[in-house]
C-alpha atoms as a PDB file:
ATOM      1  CA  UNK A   1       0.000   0.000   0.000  1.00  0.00           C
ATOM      2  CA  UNK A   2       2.907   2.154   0.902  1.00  0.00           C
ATOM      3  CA  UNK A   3       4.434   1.771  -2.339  1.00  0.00           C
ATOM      4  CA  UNK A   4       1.396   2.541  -4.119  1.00  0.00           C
ATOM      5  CA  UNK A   5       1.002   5.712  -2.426  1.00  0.00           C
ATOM      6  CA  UNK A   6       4.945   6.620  -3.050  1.00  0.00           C
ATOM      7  CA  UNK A   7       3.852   6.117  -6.881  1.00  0.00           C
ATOM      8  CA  UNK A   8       1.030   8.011  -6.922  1.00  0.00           C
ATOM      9  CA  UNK A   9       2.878  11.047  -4.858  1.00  0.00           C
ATOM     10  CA  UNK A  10       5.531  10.589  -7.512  1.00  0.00           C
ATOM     11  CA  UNK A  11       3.707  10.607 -10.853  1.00  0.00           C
ATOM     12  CA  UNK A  12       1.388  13.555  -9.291  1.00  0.00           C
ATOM     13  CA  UNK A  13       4.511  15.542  -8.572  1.00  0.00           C
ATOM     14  CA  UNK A  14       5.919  14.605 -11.656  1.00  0.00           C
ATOM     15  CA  UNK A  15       2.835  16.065 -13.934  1.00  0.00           C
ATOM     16  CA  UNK A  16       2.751  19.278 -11.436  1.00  0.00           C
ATOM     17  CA  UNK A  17       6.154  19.887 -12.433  1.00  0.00           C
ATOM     18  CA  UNK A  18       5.802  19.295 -16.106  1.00  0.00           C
ATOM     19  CA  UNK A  19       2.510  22.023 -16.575  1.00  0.00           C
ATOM     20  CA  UNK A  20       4.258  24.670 -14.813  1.00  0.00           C
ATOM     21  CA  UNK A  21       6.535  25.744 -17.618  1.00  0.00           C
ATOM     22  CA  UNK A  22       3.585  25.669 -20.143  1.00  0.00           C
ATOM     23  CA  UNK A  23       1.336  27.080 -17.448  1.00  0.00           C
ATOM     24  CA  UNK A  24       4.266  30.153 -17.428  1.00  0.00           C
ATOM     25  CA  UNK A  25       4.493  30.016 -21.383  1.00  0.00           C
ATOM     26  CA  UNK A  26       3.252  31.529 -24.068  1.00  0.00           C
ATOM     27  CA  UNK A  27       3.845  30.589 -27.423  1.00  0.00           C
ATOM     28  CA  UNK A  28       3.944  33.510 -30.488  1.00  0.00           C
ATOM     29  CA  UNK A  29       0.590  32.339 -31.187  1.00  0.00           C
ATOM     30  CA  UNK A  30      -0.638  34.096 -27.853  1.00  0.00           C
ATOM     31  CA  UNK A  31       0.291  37.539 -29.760  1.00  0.00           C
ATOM     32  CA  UNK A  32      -0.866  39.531 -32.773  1.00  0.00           C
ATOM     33  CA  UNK A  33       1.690  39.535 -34.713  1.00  0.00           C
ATOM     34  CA  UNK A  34      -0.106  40.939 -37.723  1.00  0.00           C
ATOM     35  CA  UNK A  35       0.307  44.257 -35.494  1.00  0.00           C
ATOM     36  CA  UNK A  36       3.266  45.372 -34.220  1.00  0.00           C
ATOM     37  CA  UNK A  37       3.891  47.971 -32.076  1.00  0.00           C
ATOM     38  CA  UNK A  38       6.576  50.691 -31.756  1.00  0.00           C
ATOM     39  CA  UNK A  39       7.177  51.462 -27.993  1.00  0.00           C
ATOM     40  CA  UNK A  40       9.816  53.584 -26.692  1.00  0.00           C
ATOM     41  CA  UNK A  41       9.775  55.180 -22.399  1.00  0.00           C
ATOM     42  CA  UNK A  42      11.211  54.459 -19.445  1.00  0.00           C
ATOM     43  CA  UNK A  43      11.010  51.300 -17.540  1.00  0.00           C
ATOM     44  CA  UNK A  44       8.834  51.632 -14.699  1.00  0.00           C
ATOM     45  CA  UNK A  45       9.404  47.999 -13.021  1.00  0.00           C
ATOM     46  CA  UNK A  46      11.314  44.513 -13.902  1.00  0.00           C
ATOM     47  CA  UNK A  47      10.579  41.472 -12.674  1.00  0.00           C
ATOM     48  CA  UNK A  48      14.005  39.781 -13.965  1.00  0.00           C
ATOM     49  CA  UNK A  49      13.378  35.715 -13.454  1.00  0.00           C
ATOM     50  CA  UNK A  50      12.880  32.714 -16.048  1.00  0.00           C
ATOM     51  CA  UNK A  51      10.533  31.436 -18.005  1.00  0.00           C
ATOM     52  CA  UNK A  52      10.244  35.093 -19.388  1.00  0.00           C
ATOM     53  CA  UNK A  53      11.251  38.132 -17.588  1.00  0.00           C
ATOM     54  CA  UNK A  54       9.002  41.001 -17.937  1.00  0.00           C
ATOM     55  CA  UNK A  55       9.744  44.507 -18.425  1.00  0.00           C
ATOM     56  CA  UNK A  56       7.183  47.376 -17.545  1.00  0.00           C
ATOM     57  CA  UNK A  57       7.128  50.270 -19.688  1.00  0.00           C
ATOM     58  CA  UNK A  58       6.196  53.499 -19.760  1.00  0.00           C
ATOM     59  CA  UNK A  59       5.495  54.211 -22.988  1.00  0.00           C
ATOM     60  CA  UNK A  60       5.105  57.937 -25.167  1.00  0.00           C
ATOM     61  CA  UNK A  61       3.019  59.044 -27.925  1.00  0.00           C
ATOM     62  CA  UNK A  62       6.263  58.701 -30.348  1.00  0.00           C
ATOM     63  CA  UNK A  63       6.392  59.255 -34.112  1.00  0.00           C
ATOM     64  CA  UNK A  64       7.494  56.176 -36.052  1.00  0.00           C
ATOM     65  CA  UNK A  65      11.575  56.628 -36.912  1.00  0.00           C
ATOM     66  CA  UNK A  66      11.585  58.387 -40.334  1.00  0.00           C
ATOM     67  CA  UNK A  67      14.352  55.974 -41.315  1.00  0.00           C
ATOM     68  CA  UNK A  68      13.610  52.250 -39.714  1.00  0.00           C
ATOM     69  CA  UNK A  69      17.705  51.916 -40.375  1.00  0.00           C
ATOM     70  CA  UNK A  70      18.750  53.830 -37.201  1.00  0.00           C
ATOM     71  CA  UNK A  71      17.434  51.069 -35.420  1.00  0.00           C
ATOM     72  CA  UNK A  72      20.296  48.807 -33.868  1.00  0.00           C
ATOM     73  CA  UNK A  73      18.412  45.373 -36.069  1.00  0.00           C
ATOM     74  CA  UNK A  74      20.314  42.288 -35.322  1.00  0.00           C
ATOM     75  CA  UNK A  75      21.221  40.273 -38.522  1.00  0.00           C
ATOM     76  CA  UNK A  76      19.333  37.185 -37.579  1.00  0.00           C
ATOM     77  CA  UNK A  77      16.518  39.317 -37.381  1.00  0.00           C
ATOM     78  CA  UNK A  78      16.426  40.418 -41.149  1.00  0.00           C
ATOM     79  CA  UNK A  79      17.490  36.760 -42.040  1.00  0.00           C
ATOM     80  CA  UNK A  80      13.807  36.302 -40.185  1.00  0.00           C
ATOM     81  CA  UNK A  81      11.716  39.014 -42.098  1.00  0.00           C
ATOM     82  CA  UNK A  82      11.574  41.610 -39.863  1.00  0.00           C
ATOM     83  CA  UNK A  83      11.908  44.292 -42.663  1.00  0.00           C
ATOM     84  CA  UNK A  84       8.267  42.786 -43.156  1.00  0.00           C
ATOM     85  CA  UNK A  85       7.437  43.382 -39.234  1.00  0.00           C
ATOM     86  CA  UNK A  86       9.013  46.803 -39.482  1.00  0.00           C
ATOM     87  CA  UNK A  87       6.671  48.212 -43.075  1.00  0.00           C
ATOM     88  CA  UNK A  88       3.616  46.845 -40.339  1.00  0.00           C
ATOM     89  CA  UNK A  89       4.320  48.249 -37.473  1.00  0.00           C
ATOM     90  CA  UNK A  90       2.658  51.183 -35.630  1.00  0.00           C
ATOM     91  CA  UNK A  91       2.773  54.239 -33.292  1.00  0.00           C
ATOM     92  CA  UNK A  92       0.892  54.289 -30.138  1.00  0.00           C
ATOM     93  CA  UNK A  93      -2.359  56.806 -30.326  1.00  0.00           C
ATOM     94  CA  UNK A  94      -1.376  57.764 -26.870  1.00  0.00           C
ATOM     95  CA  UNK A  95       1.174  56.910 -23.939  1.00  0.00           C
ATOM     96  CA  UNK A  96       0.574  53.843 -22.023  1.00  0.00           C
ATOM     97  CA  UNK A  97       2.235  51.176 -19.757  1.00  0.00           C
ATOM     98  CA  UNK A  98       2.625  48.097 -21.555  1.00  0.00           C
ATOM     99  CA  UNK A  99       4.258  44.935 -19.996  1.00  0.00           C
ATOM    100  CA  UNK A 100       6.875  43.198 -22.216  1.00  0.00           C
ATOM    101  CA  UNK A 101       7.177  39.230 -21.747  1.00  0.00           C
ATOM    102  CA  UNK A 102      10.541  38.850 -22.863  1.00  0.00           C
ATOM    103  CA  UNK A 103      12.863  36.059 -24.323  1.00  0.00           C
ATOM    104  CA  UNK A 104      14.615  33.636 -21.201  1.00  0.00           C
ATOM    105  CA  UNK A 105      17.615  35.147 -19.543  1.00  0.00           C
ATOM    106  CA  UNK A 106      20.108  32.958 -21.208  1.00  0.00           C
ATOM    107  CA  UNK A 107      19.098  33.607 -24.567  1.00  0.00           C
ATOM    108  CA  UNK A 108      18.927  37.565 -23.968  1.00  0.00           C
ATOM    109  CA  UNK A 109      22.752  36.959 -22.624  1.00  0.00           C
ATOM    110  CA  UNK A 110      23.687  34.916 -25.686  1.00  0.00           C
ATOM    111  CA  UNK A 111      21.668  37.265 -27.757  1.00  0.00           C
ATOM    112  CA  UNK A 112      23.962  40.035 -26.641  1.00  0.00           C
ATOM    113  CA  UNK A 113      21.742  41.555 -23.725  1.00  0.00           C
ATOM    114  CA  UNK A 114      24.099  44.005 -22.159  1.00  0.00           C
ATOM    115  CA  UNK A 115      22.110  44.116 -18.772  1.00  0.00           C
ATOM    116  CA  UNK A 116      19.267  43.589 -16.980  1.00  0.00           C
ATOM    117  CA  UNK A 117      17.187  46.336 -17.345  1.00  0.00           C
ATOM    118  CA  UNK A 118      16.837  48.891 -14.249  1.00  0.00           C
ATOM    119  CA  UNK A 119      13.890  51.342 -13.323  1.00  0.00           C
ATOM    120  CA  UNK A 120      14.659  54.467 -15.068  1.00  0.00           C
ATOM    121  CA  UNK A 121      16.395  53.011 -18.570  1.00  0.00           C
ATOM    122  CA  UNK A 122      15.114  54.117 -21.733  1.00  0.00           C
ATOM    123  CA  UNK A 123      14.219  51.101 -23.667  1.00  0.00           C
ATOM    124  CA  UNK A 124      12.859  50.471 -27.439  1.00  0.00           C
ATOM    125  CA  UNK A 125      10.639  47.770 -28.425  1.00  0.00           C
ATOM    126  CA  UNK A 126       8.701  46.481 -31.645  1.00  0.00           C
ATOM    127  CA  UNK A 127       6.455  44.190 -29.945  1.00  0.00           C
ATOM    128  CA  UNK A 128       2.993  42.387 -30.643  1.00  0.00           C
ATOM    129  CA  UNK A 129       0.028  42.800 -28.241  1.00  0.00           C
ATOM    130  CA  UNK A 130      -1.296  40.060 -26.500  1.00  0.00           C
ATOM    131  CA  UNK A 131      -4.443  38.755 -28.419  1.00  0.00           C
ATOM    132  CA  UNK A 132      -6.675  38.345 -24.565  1.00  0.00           C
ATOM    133  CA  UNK A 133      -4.797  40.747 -22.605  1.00  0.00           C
ATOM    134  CA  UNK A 134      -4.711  44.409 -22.161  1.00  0.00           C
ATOM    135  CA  UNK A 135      -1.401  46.321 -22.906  1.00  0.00           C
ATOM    136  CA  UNK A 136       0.531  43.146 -22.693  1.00  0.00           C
ATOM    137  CA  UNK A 137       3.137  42.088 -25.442  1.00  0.00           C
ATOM    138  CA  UNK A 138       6.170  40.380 -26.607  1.00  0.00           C
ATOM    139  CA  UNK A 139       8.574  42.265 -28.467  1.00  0.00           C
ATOM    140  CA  UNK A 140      10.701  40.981 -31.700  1.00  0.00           C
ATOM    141  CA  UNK A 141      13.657  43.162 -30.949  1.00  0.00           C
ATOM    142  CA  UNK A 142      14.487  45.970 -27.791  1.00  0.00           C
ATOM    143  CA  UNK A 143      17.110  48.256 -27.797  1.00  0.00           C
ATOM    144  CA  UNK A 144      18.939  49.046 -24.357  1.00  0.00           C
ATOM    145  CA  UNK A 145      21.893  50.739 -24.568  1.00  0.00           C
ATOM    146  CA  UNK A 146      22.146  51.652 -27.671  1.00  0.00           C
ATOM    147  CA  UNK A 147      21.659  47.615 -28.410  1.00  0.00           C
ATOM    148  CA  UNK A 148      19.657  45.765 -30.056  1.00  0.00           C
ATOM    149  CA  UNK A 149      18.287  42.297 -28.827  1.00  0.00           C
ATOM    150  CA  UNK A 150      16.564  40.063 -30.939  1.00  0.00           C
ATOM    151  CA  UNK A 151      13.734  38.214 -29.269  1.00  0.00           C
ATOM    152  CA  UNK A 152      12.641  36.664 -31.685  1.00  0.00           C
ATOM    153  CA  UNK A 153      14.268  32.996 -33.229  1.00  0.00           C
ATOM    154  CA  UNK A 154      11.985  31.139 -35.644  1.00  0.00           C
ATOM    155  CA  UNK A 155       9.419  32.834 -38.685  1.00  0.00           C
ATOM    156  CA  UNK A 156       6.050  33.972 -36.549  1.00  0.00           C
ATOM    157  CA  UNK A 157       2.648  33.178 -37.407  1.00  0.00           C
ATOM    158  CA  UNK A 158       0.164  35.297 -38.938  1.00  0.00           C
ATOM    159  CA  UNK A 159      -2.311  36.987 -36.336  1.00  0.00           C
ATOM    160  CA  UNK A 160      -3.689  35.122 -33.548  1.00  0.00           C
ATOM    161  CA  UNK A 161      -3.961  31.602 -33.604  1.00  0.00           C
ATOM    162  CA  UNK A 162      -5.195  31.906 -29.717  1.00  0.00           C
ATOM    163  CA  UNK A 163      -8.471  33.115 -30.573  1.00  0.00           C
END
C-alpha cells in the first residue's frame, strides 16, 4: 500500500512539475503579430526571473523613426523578415504602460543583452500585443543601450492563432 502511495505522490509531482513551464508560457501564437507595435519610455518595473522576464514600460506618444535603419536590427533578425514586421508596425495613439514578456535570460545573454534592465532606462521595443490581454506584449527586438536584442528565433505566425 505504501508503495502505491509513493507512486502516486511521484507521478502527481511529476505532472505538477511538467505544466508549470507551459502554465508560465506563451507561445507567439498568444500575440498579434499581424500588429506590431513601436514602444519607446522608461522602464517603470522589472521582474528579472525565467521562463520570461518582464519589463514594464512606460510608454510615449512617439512618431514612427523616419528611417527604420537607425534602429540597432540584429542580422538574424532580417534573415527572419523583420523588414516585413518593421513596413507593419505602428505608433501608439497615446502613452501607455505596456508589460513586455521577454525572451529567457540565457538567450537575452547569448543574444547580446548588455544588462538587466533597471527602473529608469530608456528602452525600445517592436512588440505584438497580446491577443486576450490588455497592454501586454512580446517584443521581436528591444534596444537598451544603444543595443539591439533580438527576441525573436523562428518565422512567426500570422495573427492570432489563440483566438
Amino acid at each position: 500500500m505504501r508503495r502505491r502511495i509513493a507512486a502516486i505522490s511521484i507521478a502527481l509531482i511529476a505532472s505538477w512539475y511538467a505544466a508549470v513551464p507551459t502554465y508560465a508560457h506563451h507561445g507567439w501564437g498568444y500575440y498579434d503579430t499581424s500588429a506590431p507595435l513601436y514602444l519607446v519610455g522608461r522602464v517603470t518595473a522589472v521582474d528579472w526571473k525565467n521562463p520570461h522576464p518582464t519589463v514594464t514600460l512606460d510608454a510615449n506618444q512617439a512618431p514612427l523613426p523616419a528611417d527604420w535603419r537607425t534602429l540597432p536590427v540584429p542580422h538574424e533578425l532580417t534573415d527572419l523578415g523583420f523588414d516585413a514586421t518593421l513596413s507593419r508596425t505602428r505608433a501608439l495613439p497615446r502613452a501607455q504602460s505596456w508589460t513586455l514578456d521577454l525572451a529567457p535570460i540565457n538567450r537575452l545573454e547569448s543574444w547580446g543583452m548588455p544588462r538587466a534592465p533597471r527602473v529608469g532606462d530608456e528602452m525600445i521595443a517592436i512588440a505584438f500585443p497580446s491577443c486576450a490581454e490588455s497592454q501586454i506584449a512580446r517584443p521581436a527586438l528591444i534596444v537598451l543601450d544603444g543595443i539591439g536584442v533580438r527576441q525573436q528565433s523562428v518565422a512567426l505566425p500570422t495573427g492570432c492563432s489563440s483566438k
